[in-house]
C-alpha atoms as a PDB file:
ATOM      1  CA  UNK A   1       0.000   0.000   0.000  1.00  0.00           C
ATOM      2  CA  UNK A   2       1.401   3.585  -0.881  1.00  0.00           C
ATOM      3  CA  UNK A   3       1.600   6.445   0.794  1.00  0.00           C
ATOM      4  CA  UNK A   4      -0.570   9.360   0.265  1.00  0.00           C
ATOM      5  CA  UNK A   5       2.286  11.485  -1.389  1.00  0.00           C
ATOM      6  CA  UNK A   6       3.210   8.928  -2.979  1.00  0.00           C
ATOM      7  CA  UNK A   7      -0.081   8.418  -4.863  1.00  0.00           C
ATOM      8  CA  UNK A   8      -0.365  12.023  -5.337  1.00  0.00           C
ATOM      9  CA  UNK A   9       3.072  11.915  -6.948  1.00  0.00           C
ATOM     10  CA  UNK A  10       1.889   9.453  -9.032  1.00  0.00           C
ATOM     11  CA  UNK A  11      -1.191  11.217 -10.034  1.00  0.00           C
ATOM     12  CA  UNK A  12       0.939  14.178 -11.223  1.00  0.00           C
ATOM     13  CA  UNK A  13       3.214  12.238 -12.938  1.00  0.00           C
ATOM     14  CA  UNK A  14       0.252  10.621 -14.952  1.00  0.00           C
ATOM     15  CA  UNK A  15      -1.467  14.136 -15.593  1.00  0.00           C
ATOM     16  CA  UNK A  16       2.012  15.263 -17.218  1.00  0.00           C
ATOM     17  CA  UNK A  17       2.353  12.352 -19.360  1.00  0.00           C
ATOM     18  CA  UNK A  18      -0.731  13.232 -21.005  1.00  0.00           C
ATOM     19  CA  UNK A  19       0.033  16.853 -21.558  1.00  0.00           C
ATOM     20  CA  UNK A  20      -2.204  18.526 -18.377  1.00  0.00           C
ATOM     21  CA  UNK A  21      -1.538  21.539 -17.486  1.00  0.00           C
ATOM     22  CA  UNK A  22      -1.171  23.483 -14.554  1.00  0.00           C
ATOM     23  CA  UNK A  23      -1.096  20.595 -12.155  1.00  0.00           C
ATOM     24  CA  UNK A  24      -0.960  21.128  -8.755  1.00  0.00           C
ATOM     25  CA  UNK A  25      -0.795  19.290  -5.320  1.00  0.00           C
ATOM     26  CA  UNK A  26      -1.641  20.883  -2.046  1.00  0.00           C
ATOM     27  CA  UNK A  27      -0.940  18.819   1.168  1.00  0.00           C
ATOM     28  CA  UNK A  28      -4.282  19.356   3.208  1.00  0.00           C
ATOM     29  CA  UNK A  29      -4.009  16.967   6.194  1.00  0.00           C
ATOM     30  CA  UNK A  30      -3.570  19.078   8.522  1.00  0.00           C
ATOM     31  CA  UNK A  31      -6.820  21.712   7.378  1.00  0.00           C
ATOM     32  CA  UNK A  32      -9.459  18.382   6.985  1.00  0.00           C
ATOM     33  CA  UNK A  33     -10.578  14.766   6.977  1.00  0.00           C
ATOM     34  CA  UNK A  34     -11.385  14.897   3.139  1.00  0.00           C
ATOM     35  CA  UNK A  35      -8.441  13.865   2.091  1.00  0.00           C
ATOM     36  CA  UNK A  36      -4.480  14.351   3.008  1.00  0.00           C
ATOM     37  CA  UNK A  37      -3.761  15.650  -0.775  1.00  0.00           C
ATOM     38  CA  UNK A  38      -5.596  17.086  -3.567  1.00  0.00           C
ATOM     39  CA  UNK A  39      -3.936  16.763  -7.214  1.00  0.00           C
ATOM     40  CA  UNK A  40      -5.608  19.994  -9.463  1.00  0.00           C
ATOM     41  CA  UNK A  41      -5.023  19.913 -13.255  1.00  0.00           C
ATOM     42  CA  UNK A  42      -6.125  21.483 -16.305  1.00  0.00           C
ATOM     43  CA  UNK A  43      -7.238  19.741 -19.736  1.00  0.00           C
ATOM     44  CA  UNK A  44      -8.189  21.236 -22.986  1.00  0.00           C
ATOM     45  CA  UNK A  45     -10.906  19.931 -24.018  1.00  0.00           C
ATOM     46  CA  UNK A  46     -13.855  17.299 -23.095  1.00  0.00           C
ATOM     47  CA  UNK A  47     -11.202  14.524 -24.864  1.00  0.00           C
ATOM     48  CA  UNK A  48      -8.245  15.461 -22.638  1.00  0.00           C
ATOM     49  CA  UNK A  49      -9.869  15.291 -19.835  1.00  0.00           C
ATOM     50  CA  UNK A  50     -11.101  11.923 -20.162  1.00  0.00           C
ATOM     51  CA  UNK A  51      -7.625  10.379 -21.461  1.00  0.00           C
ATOM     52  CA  UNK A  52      -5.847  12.674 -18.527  1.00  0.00           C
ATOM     53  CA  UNK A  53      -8.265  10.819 -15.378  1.00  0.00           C
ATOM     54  CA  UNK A  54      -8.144   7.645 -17.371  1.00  0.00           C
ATOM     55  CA  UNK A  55      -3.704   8.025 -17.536  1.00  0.00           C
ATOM     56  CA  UNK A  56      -3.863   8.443 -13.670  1.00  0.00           C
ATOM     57  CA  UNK A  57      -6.442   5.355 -12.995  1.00  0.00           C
ATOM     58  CA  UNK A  58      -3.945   3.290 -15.160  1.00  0.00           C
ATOM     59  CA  UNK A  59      -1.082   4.055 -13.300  1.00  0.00           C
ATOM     60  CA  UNK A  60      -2.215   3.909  -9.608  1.00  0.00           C
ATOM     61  CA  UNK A  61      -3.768   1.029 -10.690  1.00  0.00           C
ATOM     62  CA  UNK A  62      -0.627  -0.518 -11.798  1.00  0.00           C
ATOM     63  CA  UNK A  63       0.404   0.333  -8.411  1.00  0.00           C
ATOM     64  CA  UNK A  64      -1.808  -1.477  -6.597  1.00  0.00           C
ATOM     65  CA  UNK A  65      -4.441   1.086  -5.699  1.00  0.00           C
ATOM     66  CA  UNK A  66      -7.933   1.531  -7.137  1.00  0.00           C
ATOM     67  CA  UNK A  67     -10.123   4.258  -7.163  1.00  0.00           C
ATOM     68  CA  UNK A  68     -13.052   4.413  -4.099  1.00  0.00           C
ATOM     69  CA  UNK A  69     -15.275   6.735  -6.731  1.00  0.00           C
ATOM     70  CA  UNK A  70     -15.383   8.158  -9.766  1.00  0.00           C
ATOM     71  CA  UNK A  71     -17.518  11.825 -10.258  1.00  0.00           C
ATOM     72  CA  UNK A  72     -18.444  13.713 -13.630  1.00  0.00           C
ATOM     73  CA  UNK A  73     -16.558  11.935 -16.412  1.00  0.00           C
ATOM     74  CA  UNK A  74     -19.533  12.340 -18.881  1.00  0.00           C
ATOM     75  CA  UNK A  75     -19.723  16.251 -17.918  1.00  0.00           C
ATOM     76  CA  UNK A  76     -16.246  16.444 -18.942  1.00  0.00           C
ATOM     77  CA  UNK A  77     -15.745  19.789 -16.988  1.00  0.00           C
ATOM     78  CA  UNK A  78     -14.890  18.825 -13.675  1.00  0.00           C
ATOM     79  CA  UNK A  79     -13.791  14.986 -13.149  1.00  0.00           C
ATOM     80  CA  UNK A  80     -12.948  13.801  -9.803  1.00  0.00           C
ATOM     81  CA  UNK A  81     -11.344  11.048  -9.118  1.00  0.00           C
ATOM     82  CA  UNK A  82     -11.572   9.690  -5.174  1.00  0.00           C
ATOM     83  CA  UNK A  83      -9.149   7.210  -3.414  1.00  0.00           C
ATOM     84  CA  UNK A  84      -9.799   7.938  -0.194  1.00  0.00           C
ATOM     85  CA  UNK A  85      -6.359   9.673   1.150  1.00  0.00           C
ATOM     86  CA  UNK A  86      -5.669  11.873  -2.424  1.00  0.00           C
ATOM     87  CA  UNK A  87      -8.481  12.914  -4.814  1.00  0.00           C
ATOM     88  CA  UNK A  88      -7.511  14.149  -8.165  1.00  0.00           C
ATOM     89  CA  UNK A  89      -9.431  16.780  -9.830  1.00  0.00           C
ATOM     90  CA  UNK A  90      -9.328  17.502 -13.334  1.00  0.00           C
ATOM     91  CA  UNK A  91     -11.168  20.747 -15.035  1.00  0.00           C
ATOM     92  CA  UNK A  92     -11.548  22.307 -17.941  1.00  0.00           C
ATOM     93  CA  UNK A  93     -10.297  26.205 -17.576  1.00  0.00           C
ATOM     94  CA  UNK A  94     -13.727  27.599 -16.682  1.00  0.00           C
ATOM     95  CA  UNK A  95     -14.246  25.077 -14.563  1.00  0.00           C
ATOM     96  CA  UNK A  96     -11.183  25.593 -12.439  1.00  0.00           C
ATOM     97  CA  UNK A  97     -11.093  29.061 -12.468  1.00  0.00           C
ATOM     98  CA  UNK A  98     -14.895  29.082 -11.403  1.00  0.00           C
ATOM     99  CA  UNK A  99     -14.168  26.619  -8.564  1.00  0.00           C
ATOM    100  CA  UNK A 100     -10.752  27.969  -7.632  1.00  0.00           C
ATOM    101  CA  UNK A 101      -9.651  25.016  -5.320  1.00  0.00           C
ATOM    102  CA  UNK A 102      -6.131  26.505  -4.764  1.00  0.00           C
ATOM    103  CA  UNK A 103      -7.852  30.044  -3.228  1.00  0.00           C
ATOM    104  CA  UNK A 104     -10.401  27.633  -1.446  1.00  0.00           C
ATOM    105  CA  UNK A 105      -7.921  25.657   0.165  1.00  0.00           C
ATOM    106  CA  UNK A 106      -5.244  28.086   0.136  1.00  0.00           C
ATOM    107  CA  UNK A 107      -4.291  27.285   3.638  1.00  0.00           C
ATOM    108  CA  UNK A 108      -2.887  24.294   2.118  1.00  0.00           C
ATOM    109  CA  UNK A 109       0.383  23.463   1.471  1.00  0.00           C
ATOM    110  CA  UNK A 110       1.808  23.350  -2.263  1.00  0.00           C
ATOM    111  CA  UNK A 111       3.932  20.223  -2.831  1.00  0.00           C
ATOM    112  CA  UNK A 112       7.244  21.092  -4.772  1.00  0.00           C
ATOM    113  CA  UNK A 113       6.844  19.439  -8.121  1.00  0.00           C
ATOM    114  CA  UNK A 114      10.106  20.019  -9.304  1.00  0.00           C
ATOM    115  CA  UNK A 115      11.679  16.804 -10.752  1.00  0.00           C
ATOM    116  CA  UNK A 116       8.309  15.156 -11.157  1.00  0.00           C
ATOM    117  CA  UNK A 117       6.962  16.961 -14.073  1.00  0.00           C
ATOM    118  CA  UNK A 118       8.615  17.856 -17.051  1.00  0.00           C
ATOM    119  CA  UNK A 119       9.868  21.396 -17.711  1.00  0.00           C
ATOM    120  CA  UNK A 120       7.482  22.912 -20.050  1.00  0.00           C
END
């Protein structure tokens, strides 16, 4: 079983593969009981969005964890994907900027990403 940042480091990794953008992952343990990370990421389009939360089910999957719940994939604006410890939320722009997770949970903790995506 893997721990929390590890799974969110996974998630990340997953979301860059497939060309998100603007991934993010804020460390909120210590602020609630929803979950001890949140992984944010932008897609362009209904398409990428779908192949993005589909990338990051693959590869936590190949490491052994599945996901508890999956929310909005038909929508295609907002896709949430639940495994308990991390969920991974991926938007389309209006979408994030309308929900604006990092201001709503701004007294979160940003995880250095550095090394774990590629440079842009």
């Amino acid at each position: 079983m893997l721990q929390p940042k590890e799974m969110a480091l996974i998630a990340a990794k997953a979301l860059d593969a497939k060309k998100g953008k603007d991934i993010r992952v804020l460390e909120i343990d210590k602020i609630t009981t929803l979950a001890d990370y949140f992984v944010i990421c932008t897609g362009g389009s209904n398409t990428q969005i779908n192949a993005l939360c589909d990338e990051v089910e693959k590869e936590l999957t190949a490491a052994g964890e599945e996901p508890l719940h999956r929310e909005g994939y038909r929508g295609g604006t907002w896709v949430l994907l639940d495994y308990g410890c991390i969920a991974v939320h991926v938007f389309n722009a209006e979408a994030r900027e309308f929900y604006s997770l990092e201001h709503v949970w701004a007294d979160g903790k940003e995880v250095d990403l550095t090394g774990v995506l590629t440079a842009d």
